[in-house]
C-alpha atoms as a PDB file:
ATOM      1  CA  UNK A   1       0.000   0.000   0.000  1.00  0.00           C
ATOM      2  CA  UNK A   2       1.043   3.554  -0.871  1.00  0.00           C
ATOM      3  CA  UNK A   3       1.096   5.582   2.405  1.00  0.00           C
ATOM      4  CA  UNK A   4      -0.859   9.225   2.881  1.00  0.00           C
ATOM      5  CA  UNK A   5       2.941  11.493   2.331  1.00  0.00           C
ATOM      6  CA  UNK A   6       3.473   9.408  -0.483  1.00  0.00           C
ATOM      7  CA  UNK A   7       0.822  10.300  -2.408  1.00  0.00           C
ATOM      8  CA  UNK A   8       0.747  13.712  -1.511  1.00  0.00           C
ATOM      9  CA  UNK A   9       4.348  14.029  -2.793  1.00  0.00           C
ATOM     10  CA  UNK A  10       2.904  12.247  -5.595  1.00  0.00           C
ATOM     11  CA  UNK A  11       0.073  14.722  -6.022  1.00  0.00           C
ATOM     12  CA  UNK A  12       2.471  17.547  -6.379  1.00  0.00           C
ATOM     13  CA  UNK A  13       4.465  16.773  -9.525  1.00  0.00           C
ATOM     14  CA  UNK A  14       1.168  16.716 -11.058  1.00  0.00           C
ATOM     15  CA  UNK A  15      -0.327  19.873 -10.147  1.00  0.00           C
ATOM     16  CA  UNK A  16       2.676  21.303 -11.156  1.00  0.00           C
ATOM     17  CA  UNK A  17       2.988  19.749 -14.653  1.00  0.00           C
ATOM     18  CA  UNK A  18      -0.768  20.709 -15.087  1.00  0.00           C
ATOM     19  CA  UNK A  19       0.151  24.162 -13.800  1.00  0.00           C
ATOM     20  CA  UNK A  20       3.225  24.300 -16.295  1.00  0.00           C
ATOM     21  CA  UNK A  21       1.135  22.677 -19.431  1.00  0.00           C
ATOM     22  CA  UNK A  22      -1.849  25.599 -18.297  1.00  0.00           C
ATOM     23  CA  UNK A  23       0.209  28.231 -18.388  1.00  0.00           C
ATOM     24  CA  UNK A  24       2.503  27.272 -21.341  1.00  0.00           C
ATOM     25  CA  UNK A  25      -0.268  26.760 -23.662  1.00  0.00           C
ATOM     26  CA  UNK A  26      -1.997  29.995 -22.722  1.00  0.00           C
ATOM     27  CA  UNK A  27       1.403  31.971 -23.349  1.00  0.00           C
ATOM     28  CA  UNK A  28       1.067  30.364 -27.043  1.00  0.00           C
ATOM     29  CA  UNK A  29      -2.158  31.107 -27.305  1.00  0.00           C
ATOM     30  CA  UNK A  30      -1.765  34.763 -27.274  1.00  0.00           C
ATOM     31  CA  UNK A  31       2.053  35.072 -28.391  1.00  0.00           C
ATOM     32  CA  UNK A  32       2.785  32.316 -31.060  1.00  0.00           C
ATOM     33  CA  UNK A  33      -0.854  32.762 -32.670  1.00  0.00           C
ATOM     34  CA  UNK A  34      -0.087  36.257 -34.276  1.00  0.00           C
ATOM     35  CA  UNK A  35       3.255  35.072 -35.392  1.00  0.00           C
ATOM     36  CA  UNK A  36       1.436  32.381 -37.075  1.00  0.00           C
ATOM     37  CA  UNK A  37      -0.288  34.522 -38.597  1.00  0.00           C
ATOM     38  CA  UNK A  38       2.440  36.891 -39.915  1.00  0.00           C
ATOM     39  CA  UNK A  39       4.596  33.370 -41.039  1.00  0.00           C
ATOM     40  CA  UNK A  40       1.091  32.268 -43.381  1.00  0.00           C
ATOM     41  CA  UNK A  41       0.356  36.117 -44.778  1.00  0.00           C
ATOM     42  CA  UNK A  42       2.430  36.724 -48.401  1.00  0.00           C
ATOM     43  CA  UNK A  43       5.526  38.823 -48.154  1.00  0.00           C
ATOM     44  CA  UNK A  44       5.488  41.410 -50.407  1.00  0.00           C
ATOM     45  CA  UNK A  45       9.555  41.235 -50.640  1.00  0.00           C
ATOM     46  CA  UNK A  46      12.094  38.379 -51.524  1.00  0.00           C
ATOM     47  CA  UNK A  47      13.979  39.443 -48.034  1.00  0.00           C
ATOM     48  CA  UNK A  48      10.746  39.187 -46.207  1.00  0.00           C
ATOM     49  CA  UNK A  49      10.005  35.660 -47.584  1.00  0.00           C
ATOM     50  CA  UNK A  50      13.517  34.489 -47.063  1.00  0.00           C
ATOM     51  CA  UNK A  51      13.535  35.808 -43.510  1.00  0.00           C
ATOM     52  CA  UNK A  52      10.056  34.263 -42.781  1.00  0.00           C
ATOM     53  CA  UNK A  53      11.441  30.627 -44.223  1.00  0.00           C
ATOM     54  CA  UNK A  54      14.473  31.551 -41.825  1.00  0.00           C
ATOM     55  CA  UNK A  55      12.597  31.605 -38.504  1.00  0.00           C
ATOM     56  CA  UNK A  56      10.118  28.693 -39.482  1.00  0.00           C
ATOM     57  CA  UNK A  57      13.546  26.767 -39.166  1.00  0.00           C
ATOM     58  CA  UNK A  58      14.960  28.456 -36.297  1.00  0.00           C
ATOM     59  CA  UNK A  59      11.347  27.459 -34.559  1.00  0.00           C
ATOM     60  CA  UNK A  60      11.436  23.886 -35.874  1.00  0.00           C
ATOM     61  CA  UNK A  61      15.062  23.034 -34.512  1.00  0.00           C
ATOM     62  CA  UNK A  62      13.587  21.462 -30.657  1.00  0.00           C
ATOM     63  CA  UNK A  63      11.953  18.803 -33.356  1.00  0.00           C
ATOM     64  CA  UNK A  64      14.998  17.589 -34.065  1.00  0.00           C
ATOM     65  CA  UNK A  65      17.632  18.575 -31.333  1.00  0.00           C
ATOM     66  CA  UNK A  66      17.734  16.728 -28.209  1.00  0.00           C
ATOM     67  CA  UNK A  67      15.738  18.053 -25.230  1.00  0.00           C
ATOM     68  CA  UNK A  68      19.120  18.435 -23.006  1.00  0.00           C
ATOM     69  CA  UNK A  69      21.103  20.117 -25.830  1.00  0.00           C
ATOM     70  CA  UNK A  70      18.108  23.087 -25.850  1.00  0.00           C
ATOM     71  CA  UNK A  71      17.673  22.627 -22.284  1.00  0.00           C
ATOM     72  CA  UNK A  72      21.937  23.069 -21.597  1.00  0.00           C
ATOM     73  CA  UNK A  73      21.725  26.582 -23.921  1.00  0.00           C
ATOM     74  CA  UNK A  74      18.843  28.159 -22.203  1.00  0.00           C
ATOM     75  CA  UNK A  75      20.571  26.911 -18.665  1.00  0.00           C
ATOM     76  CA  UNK A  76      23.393  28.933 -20.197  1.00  0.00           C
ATOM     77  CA  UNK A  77      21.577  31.701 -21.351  1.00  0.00           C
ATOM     78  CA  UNK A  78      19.186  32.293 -18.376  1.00  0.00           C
ATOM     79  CA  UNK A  79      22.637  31.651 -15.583  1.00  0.00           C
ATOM     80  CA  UNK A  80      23.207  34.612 -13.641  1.00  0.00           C
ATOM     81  CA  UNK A  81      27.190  34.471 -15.811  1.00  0.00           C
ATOM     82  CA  UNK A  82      25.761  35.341 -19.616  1.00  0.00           C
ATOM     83  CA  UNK A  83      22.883  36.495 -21.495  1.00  0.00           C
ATOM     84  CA  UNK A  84      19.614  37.527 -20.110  1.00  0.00           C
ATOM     85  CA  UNK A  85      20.324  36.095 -16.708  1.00  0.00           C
ATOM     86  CA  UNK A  86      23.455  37.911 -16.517  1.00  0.00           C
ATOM     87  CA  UNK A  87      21.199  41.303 -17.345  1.00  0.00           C
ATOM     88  CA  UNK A  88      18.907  40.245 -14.419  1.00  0.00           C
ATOM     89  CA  UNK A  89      21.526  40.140 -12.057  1.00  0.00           C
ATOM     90  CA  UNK A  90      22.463  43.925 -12.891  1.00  0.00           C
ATOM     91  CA  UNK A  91      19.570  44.936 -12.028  1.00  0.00           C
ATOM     92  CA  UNK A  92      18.488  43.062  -9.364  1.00  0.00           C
ATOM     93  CA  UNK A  93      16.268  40.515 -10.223  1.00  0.00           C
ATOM     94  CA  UNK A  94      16.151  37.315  -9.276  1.00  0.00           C
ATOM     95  CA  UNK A  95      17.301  34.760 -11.782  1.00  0.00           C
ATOM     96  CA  UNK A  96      15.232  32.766 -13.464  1.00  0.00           C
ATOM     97  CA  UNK A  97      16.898  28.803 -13.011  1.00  0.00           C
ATOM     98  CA  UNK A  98      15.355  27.234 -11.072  1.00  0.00           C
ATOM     99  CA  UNK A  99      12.216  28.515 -10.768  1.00  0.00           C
ATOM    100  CA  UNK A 100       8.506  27.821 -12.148  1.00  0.00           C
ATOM    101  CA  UNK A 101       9.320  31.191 -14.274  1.00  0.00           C
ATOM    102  CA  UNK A 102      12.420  29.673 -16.176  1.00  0.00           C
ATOM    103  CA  UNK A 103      10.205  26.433 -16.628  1.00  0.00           C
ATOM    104  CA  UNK A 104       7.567  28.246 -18.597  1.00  0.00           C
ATOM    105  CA  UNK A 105      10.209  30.285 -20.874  1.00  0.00           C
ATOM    106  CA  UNK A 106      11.982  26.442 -21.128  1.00  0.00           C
ATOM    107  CA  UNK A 107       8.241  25.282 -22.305  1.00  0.00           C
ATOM    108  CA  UNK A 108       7.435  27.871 -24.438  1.00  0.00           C
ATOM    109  CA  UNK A 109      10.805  27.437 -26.666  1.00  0.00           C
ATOM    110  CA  UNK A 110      10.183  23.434 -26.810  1.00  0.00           C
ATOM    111  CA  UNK A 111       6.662  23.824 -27.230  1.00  0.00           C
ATOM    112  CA  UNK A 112       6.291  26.221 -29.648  1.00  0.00           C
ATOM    113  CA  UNK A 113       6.727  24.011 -32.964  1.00  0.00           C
ATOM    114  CA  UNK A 114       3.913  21.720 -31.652  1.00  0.00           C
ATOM    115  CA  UNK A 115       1.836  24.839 -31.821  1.00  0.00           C
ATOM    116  CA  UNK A 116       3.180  26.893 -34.814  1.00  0.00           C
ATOM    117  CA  UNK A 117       2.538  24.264 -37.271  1.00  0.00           C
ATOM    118  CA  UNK A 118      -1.210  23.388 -36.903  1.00  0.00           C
ATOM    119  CA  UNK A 119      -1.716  27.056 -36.472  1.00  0.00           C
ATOM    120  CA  UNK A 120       0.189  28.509 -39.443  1.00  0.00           C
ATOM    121  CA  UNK A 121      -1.311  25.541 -41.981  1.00  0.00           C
ATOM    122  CA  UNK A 122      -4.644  26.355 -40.910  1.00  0.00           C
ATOM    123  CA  UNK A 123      -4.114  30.428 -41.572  1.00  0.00           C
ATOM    124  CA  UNK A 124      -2.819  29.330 -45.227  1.00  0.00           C
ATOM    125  CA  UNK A 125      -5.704  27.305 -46.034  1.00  0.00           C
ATOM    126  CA  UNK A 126      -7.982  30.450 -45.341  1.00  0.00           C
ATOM    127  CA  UNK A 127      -9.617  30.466 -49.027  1.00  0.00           C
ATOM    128  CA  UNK A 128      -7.998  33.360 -51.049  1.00  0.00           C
ATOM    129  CA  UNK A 129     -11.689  35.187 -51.850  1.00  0.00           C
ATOM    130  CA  UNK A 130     -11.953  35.616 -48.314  1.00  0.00           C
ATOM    131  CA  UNK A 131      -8.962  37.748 -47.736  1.00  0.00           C
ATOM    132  CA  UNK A 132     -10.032  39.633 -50.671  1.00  0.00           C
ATOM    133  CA  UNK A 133     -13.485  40.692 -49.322  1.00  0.00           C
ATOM    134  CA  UNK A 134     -11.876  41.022 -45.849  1.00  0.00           C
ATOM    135  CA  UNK A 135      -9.275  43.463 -47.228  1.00  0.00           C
ATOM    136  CA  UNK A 136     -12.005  45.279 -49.030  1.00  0.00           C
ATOM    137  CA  UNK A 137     -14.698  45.583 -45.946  1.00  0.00           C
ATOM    138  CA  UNK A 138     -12.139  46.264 -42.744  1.00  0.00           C
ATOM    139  CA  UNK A 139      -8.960  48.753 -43.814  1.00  0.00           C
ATOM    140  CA  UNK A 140      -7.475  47.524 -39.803  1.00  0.00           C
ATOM    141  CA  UNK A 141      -5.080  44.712 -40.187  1.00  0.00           C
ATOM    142  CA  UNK A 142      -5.812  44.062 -36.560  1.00  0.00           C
ATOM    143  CA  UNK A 143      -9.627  43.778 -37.091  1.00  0.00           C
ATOM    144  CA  UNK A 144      -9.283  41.547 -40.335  1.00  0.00           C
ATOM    145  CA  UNK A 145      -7.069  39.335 -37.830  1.00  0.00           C
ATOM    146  CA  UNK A 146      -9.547  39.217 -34.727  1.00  0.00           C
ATOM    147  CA  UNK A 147     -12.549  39.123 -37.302  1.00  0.00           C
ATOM    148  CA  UNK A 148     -11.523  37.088 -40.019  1.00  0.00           C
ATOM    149  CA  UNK A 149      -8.439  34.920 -39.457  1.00  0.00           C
ATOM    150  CA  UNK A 150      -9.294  33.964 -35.984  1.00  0.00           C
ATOM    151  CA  UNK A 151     -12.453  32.559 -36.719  1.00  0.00           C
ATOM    152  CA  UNK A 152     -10.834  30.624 -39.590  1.00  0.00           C
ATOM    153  CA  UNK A 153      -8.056  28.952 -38.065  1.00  0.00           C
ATOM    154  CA  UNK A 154     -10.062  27.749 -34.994  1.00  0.00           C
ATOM    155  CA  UNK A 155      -9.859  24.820 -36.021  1.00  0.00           C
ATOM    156  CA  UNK A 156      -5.757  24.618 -35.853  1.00  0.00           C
ATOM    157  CA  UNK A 157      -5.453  26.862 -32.662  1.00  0.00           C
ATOM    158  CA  UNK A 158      -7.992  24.514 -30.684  1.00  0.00           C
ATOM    159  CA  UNK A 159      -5.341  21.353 -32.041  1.00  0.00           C
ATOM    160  CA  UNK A 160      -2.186  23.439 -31.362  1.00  0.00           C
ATOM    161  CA  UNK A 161      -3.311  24.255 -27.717  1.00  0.00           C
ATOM    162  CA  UNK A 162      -3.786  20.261 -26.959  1.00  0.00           C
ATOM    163  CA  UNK A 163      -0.828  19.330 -28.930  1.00  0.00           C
ATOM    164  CA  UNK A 164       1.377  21.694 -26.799  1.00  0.00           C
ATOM    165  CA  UNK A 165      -0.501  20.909 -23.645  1.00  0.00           C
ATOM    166  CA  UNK A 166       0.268  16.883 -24.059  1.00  0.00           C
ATOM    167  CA  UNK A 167       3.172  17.644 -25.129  1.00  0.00           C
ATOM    168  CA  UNK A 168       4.404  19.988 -22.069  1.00  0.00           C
ATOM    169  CA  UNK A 169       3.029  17.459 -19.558  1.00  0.00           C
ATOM    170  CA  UNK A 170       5.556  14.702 -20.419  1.00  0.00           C
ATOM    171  CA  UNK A 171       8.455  17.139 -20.691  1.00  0.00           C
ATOM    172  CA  UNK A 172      11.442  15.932 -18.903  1.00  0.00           C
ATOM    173  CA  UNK A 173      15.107  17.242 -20.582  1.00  0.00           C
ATOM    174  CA  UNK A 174      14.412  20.702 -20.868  1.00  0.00           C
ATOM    175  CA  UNK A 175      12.601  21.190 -18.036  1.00  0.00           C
ATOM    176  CA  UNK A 176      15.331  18.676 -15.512  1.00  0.00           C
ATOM    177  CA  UNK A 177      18.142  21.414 -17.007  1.00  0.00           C
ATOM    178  CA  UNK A 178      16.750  24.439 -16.149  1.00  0.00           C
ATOM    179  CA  UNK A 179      14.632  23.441 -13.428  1.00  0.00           C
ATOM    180  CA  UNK A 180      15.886  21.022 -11.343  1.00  0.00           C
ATOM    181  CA  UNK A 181      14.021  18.811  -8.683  1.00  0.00           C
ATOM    182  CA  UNK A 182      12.490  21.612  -6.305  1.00  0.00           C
ATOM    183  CA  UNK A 183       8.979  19.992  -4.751  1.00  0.00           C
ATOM    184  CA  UNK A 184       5.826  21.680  -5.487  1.00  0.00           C
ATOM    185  CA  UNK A 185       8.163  24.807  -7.442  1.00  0.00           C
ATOM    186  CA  UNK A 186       9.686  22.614 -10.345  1.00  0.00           C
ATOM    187  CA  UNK A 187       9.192  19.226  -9.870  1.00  0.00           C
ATOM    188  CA  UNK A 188       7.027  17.813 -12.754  1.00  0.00           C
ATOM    189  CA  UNK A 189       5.391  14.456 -12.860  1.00  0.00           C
ATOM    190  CA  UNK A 190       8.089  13.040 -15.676  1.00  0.00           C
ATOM    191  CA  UNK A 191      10.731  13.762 -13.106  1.00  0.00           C
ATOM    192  CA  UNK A 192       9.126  12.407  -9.974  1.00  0.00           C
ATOM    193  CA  UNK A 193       8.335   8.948 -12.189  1.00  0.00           C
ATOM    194  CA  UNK A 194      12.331   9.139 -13.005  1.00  0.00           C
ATOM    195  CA  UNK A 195      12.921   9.999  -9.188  1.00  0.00           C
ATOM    196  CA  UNK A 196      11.067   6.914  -8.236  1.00  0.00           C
ATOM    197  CA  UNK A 197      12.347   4.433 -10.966  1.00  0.00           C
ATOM    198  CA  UNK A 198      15.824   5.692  -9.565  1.00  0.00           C
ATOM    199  CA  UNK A 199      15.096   4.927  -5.421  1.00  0.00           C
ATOM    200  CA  UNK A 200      13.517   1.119  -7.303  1.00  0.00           C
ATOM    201  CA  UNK A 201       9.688   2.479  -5.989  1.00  0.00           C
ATOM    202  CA  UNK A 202       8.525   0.864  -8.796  1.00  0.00           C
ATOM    203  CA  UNK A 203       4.602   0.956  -7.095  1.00  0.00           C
ATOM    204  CA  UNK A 204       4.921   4.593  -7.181  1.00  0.00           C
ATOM    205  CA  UNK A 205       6.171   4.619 -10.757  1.00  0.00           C
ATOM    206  CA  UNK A 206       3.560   2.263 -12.122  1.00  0.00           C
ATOM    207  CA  UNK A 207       1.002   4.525 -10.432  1.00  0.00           C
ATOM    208  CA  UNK A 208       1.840   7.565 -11.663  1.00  0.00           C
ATOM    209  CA  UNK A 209       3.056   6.223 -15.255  1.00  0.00           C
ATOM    210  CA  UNK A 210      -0.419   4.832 -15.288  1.00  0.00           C
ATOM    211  CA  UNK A 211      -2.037   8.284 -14.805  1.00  0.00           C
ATOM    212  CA  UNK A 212      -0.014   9.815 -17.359  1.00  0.00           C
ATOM    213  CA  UNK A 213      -1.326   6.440 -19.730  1.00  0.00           C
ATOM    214  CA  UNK A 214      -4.594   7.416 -18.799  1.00  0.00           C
ATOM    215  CA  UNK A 215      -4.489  11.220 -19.618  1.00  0.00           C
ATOM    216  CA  UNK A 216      -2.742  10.742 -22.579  1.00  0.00           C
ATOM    217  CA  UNK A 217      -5.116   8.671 -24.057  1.00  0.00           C
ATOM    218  CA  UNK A 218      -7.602  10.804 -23.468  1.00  0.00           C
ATOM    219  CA  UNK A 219      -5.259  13.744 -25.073  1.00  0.00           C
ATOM    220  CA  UNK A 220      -4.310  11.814 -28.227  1.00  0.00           C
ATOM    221  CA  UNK A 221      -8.233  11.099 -28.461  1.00  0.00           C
ATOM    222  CA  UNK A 222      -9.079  14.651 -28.447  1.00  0.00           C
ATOM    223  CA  UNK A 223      -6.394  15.507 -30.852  1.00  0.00           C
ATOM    224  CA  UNK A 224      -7.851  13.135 -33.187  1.00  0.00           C
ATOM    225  CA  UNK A 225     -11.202  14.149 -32.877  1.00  0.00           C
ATOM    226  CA  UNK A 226     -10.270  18.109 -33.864  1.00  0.00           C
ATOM    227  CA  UNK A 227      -7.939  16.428 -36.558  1.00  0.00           C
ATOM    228  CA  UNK A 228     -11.068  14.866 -38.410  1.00  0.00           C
ATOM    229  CA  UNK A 229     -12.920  17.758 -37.870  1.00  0.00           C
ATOM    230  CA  UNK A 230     -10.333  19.648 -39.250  1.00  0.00           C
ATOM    231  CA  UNK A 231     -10.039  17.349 -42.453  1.00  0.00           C
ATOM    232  CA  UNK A 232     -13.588  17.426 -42.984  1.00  0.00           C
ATOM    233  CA  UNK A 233     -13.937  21.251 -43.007  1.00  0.00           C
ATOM    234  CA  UNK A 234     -11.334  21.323 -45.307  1.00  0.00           C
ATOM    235  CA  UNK A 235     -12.781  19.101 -48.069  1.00  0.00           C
END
């Protein structure tokens, strides 16, 4: 039998992964969707379009880099030595290693292919004749976005936001590097399941593997379900 503090310790790395995949997939929501939308839109220049296919490959590299290689860089980046943490420091504020903060930055980098691609292949398959009559009937580029393209691509942002989710809850390189092990701060479920493999609690680990099982089935399910609907509204 699993004891009462064991399964509150258990309970934690889950409420934080859930807290993690909440907040990650919200930051997407209302950061990566307009740059979606920029990436799909025409560019009027040859520079524009070359630096547009530039960044759609600078987004795509945590698809095929390891999780500890991106995780070891923003560890780098984000240490109070170099870069951004480094600029903290001067001025004061606390660093973000860590701490649930540097997490969320961590999950948004790793994440944000996951969510980019649904989203910018559902703005490009917004019919031609539409943008036409939008252009013509709203002069705001803002309003043809919140109007028009939004209500398009629903479709895509509703997949991106569960592909990211899922795919922030089982998160373990990137978010071991520049997180750590801190209970009920940074401690996600992947690591406690590794924590508990490594001190041979395999009870613990089958129960909490199991509940990952469980809620990714019911993920993957979901994802399919939007995927057909997507599929049909496009034929």
């Amino acid at each position: 039998m699993i004891d009462h503090s064991l399964m509150s310790d258990m309970l934690s790395p889950f409420l934080v992964s859930i807290k993690l995949a909440s907040v990650t997939t919200l930051c997407l929501l209302f950061f990566a969707t307009p740059l979606a939308y920029w990436l799909a839109k025409p560019s009027r220049t040859q520079i524009g379009a070359r630096l547009k296919v530039l960044l759609i490959g600078i987004i795509a590299m945590p698809l095929v880099l390891p999780p500890t290689v991106i995780g070891f860089y923003l560890l780098l980046l984000l240490s109070p030595s170099v870069g951004i943490g480094q600029w903290l420091s001067a001025h004061n504020i606390s660093p973000l290693i860590f701490t649930f903060e540097g997490l969320v930055i961590g999950s948004i980098i790793y994440s944000l292919p996951f969510y980019i691609q649904p989203v910018y292949a559902q703005f490009l398959r917004i019919p031609q004749s539409v943008i036409e009559v939008a252009h013509l009937l709203e002069p705001s580029s803002f309003r043809r976005f919140i109007s028009v393209a939004l209500p398009q691509a629903r479709v895509g942002i509703v997949l991106g936001s569960l592909i990211s989710f899922a795919h922030t809850i089982g998160e373990f390189g990137v978010v071991l590097m520049i997180g750590g092990s801190i209970s009920g701060e940074t401690k996600v479920v992947s690591i406690a399941i590794y924590e508990q493999v490594e001190a041979l609690n395999y009870e613990a680990a089958h129960l909490m593997s199991g509940i990952l099982i469980i809620m990714g089935v019911i993920m993957v399910t979901l994802i399919a379900s939007v995927s057909r609907m997507s599929q049909r509204s496009s034929n």
